[in-house]
C-alpha atoms as a PDB file:
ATOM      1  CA  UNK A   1     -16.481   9.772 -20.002  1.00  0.00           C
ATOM      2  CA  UNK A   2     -13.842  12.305 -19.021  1.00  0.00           C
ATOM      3  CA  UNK A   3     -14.909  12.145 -15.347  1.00  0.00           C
ATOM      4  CA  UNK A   4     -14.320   8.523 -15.830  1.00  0.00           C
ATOM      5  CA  UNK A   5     -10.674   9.063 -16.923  1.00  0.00           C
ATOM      6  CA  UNK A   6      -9.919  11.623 -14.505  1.00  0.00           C
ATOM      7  CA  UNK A   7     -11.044   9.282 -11.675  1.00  0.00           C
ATOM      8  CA  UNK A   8      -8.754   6.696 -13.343  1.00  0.00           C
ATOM      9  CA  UNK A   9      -5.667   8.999 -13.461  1.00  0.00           C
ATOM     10  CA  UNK A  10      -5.512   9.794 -10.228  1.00  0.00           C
ATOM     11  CA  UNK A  11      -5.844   6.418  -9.361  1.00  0.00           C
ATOM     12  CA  UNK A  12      -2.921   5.592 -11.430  1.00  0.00           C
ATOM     13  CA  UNK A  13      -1.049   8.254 -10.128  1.00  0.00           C
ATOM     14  CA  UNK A  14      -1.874   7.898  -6.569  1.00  0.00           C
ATOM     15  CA  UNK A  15      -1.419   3.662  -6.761  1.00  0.00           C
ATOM     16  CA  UNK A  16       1.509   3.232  -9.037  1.00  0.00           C
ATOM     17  CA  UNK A  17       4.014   5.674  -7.204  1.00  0.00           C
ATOM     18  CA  UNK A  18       6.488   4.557  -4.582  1.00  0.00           C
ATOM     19  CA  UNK A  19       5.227   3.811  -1.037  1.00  0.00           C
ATOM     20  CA  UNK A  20       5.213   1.333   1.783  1.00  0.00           C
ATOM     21  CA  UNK A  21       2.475  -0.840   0.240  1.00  0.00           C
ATOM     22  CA  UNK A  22       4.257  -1.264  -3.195  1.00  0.00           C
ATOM     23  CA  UNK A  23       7.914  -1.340  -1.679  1.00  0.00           C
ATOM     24  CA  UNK A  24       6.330  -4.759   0.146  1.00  0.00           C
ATOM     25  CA  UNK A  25       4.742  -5.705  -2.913  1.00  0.00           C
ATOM     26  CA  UNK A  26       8.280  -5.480  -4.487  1.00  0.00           C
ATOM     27  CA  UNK A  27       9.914  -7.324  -2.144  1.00  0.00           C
ATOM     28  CA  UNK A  28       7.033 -10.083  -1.960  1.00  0.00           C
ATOM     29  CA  UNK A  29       7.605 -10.444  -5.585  1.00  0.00           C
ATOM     30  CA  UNK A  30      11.695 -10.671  -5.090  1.00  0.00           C
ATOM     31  CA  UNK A  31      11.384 -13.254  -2.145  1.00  0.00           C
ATOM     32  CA  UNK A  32       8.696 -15.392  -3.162  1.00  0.00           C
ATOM     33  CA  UNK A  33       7.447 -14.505  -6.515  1.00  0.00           C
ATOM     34  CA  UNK A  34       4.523 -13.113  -8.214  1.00  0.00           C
ATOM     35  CA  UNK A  35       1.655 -15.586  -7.504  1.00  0.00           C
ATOM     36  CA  UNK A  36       2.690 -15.839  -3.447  1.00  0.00           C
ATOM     37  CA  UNK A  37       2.489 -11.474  -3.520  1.00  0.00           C
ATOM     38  CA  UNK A  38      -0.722 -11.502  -5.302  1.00  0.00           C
ATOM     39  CA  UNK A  39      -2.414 -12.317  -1.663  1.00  0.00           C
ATOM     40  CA  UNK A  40      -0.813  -9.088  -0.819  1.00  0.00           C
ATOM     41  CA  UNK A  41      -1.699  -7.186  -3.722  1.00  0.00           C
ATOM     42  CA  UNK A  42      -5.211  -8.245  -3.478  1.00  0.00           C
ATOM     43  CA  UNK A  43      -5.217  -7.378   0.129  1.00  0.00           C
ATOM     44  CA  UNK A  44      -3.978  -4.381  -0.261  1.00  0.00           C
ATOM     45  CA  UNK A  45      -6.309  -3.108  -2.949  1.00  0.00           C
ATOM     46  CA  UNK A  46      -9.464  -4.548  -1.407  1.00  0.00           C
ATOM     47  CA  UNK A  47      -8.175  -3.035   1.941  1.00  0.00           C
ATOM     48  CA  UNK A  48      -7.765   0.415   0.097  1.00  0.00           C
ATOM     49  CA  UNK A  49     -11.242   0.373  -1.348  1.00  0.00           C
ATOM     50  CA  UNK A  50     -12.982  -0.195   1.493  1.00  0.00           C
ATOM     51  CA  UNK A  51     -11.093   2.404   2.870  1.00  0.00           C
ATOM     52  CA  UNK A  52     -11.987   4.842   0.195  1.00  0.00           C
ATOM     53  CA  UNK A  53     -15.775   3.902   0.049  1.00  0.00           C
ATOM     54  CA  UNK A  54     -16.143   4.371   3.707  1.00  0.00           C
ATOM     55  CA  UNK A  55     -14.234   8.068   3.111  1.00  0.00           C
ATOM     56  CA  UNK A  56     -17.202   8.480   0.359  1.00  0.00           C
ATOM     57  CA  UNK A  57     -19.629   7.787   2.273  1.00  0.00           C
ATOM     58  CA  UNK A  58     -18.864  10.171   5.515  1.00  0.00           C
ATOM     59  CA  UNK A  59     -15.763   8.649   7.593  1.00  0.00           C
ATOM     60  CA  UNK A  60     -14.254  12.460   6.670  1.00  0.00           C
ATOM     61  CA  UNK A  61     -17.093  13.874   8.255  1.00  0.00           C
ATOM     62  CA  UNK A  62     -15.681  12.131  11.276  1.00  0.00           C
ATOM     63  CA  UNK A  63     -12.487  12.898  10.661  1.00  0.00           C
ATOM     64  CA  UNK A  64     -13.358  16.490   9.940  1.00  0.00           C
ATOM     65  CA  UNK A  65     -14.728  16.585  14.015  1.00  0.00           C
ATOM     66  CA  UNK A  66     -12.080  14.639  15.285  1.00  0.00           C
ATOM     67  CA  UNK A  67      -8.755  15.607  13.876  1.00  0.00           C
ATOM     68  CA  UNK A  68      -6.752  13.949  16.647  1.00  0.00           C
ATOM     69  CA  UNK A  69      -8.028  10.300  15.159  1.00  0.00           C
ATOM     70  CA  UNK A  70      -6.505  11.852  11.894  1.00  0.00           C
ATOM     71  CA  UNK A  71      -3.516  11.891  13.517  1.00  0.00           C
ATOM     72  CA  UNK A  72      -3.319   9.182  15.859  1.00  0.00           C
ATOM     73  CA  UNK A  73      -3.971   6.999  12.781  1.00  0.00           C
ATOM     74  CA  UNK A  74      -0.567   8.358  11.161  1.00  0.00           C
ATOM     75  CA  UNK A  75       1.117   7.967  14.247  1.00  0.00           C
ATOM     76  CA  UNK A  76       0.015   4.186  14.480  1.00  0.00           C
ATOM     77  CA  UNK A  77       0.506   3.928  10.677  1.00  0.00           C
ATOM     78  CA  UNK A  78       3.951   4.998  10.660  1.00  0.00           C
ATOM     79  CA  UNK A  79       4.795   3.589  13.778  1.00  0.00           C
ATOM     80  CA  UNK A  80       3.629  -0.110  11.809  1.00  0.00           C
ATOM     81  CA  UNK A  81       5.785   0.884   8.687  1.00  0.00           C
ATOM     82  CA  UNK A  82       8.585   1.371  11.058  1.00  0.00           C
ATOM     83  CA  UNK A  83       8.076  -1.808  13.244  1.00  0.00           C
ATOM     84  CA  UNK A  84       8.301  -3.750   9.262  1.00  0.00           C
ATOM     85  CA  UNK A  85      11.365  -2.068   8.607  1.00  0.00           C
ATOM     86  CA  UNK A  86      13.120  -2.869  10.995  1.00  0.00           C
ATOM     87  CA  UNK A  87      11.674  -6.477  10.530  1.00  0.00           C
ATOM     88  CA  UNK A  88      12.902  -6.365   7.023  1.00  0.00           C
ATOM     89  CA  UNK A  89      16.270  -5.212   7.918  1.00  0.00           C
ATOM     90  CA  UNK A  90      17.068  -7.917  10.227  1.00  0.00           C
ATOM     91  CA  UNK A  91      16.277 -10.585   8.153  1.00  0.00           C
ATOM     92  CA  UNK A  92      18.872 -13.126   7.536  1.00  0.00           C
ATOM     93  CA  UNK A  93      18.563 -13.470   3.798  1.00  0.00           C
ATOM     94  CA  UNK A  94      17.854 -17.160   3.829  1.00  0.00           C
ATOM     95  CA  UNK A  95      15.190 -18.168   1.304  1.00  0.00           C
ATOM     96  CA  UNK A  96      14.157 -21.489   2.919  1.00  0.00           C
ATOM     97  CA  UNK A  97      10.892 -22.099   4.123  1.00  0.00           C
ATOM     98  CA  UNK A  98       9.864 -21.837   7.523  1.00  0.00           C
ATOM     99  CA  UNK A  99       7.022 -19.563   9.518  1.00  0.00           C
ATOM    100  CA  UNK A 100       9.295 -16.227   9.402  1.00  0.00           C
ATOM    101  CA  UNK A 101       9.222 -16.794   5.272  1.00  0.00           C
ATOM    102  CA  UNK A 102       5.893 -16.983   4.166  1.00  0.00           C
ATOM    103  CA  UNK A 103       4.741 -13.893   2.006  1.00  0.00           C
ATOM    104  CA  UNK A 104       2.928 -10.873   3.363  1.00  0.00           C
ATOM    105  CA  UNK A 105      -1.480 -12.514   3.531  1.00  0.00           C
ATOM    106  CA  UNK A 106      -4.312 -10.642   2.347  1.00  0.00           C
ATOM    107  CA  UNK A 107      -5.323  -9.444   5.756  1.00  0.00           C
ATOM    108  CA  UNK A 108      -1.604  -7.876   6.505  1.00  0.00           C
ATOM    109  CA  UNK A 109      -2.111  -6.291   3.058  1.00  0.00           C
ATOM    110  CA  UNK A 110      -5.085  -4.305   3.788  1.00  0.00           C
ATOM    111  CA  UNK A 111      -4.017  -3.772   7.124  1.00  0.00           C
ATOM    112  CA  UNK A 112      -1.152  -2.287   5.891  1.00  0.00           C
ATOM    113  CA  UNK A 113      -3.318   0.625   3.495  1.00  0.00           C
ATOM    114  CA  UNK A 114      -5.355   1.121   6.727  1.00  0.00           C
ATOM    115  CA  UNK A 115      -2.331   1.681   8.656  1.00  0.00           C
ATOM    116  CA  UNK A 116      -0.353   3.708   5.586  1.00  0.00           C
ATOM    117  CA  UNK A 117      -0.956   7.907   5.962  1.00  0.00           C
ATOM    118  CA  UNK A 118      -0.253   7.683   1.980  1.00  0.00           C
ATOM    119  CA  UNK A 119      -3.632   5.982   1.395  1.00  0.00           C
ATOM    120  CA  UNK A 120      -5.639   8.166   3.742  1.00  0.00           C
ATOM    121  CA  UNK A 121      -4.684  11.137   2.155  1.00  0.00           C
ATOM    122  CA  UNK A 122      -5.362   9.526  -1.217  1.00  0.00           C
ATOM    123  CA  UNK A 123      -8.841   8.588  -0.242  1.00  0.00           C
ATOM    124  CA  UNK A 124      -9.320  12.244   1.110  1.00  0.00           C
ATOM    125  CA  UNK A 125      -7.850  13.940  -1.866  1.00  0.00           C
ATOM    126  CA  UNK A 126      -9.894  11.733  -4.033  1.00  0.00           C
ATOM    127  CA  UNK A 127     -13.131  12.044  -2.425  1.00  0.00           C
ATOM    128  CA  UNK A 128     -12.485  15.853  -2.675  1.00  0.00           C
ATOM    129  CA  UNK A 129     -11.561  16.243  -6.309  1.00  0.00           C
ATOM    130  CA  UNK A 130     -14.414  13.591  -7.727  1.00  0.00           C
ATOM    131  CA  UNK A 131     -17.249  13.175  -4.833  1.00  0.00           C
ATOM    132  CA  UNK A 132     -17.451  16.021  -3.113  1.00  0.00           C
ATOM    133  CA  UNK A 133     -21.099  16.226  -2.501  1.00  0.00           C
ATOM    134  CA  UNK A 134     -20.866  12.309  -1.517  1.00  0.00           C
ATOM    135  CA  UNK A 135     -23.416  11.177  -4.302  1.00  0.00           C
ATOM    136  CA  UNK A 136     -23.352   7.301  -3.729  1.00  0.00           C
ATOM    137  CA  UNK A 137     -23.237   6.855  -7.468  1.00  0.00           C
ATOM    138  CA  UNK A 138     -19.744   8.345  -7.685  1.00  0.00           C
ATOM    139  CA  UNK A 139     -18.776   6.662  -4.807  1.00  0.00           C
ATOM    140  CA  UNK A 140     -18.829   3.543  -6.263  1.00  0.00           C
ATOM    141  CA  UNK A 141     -18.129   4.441  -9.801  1.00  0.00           C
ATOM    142  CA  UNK A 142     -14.837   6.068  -8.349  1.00  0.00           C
ATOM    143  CA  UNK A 143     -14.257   2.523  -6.046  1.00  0.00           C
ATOM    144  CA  UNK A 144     -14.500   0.404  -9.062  1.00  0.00           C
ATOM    145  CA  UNK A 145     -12.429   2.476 -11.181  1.00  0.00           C
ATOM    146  CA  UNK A 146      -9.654   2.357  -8.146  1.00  0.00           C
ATOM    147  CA  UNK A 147      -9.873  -1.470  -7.671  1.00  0.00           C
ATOM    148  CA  UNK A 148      -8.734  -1.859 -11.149  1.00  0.00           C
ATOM    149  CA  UNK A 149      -6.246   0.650 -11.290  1.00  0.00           C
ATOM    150  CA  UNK A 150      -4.823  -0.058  -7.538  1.00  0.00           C
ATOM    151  CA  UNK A 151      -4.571  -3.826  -8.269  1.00  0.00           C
ATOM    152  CA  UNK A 152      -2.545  -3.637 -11.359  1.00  0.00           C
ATOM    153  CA  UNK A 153      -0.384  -0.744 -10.128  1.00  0.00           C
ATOM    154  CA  UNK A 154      -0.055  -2.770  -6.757  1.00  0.00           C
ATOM    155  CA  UNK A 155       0.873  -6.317  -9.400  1.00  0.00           C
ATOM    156  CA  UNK A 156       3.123  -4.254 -11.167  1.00  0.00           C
ATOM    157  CA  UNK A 157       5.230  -3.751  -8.262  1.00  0.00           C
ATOM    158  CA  UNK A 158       5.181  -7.641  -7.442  1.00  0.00           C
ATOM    159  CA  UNK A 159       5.681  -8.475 -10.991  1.00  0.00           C
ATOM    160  CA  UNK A 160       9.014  -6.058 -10.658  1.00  0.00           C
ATOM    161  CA  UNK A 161      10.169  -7.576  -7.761  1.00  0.00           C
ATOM    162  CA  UNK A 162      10.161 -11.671  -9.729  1.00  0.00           C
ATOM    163  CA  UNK A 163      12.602 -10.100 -12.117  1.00  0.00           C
ATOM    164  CA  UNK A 164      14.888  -9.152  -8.926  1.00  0.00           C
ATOM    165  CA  UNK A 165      14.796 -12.949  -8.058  1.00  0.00           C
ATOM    166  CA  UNK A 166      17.416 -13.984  -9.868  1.00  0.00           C
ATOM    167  CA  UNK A 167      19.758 -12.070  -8.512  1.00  0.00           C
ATOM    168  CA  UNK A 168      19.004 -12.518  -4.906  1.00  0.00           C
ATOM    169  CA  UNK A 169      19.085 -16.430  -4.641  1.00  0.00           C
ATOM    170  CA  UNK A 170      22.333 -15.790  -2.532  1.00  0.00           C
ATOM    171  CA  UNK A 171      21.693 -14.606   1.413  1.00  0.00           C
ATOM    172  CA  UNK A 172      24.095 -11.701   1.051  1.00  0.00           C
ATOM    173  CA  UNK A 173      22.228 -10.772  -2.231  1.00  0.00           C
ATOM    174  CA  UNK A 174      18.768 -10.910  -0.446  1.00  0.00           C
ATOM    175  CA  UNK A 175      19.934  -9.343   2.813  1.00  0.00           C
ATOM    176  CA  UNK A 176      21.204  -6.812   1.009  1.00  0.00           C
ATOM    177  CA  UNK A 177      18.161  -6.096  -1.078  1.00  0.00           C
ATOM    178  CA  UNK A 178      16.468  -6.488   2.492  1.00  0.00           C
ATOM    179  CA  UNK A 179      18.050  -3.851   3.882  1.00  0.00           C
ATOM    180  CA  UNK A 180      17.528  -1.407   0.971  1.00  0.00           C
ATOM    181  CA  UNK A 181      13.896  -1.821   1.239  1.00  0.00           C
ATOM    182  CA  UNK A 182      13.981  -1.746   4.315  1.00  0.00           C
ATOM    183  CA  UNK A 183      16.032   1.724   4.835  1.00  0.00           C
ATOM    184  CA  UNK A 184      13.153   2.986   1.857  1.00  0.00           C
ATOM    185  CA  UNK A 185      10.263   1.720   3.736  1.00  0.00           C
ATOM    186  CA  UNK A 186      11.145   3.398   6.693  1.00  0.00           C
ATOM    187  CA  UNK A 187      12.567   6.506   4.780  1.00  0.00           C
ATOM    188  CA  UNK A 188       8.731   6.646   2.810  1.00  0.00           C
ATOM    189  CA  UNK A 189       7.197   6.554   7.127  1.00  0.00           C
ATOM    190  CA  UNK A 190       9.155   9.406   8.026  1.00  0.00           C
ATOM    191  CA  UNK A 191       8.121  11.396   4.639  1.00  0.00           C
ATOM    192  CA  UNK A 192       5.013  10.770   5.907  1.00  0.00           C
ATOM    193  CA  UNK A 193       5.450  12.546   9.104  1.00  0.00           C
ATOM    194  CA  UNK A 194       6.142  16.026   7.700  1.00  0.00           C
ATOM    195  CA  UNK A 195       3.719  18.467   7.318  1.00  0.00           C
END
């Protein structure tokens, strides 16, 4: 039992603090409420656990041979955050409905934790601490544990952001709320850069 709670705070930990992933999730929640970012929250914690199971089950091994694909996948990773910052920032603040103002899908959510250096060094550090010998049977005991944990962190964000809405029904109110996530989303890539 206390492996059990171990494994589930570090998942807390690692899920509920700031990064690219929940900074979208807050903003999905802000711009088009909490069922519309649940897509994304789902996304992104299916797209996480995946991502950890395959880590459980050798993709470090890989990594371990190959440390340039460690790095190329930051590169790309932050290089993505970046691309939705600036994305973010330049968005006119209008809340109407159109293509440009749908919320973030389940695919671009789990892109996103494949593309976010903050959820490869979770899996790594995880997989370390709780699996090191890469027994199966913690693998999946530790995935389970993390796709509870990472979805409610993940909702918690969303469910943040709906109590934002209020306040942002104006464009100057959203595009200003834009461009603060925006300037922390792309402050949270470049964190991610140093060593």
């Amino acid at each position: 039992m206390s492996l059990m709670v171990s494994m589930a705070a570090f998942a807390l930990v690692a899920s509920i603090t700031p990064g690219p992933v929940n900074i979208v999730a807050l903003g999905a929640g802000a711009r088009f409420g909490f069922l519309a970012s649940q897509r994304h929250v789902a996304g992104a914690t299916l797209g996480f656990v995946l991502l950890l199971v395959l880590m459980g089950l050798g993709l470090h091994e890989v990594l371990k041979l190959w440390p340039a694909l460690t790095r190329g996948v930051q590169v790309a990773g932050v290089a993505f955050l970046l691309f939705m910052a600036w994305k973010l920032f330049t968005d006119d603040g209008k809340l109407g409905a159109g293509e440009a103002q749908r919320a973030p899908s389940m695919l671009y959510g789990a892109v996103m934790q494949w593309l976010n250096p903050k959820a490869w060094l979770a899996c790594v550090a995880g997989m370390g601490a709780f699996v090191a010998d890469g027994e199966a049977r913690l693998v999946w005991q530790f995935a389970a544990v993390y796709l509870v944990i990472c979805y409610l962190s993940v909702g918690c964000w969303a469910y943040a952001g709906t109590f934002l809405r209020g306040y942002l029904e104006n464009p100057a109110g959203m595009r200003l709320f834009n461009r603060t996530m925006a300037l922390l989303l792309a402050g949270s890539a470049v964190y991610l850069l140093i060593p």
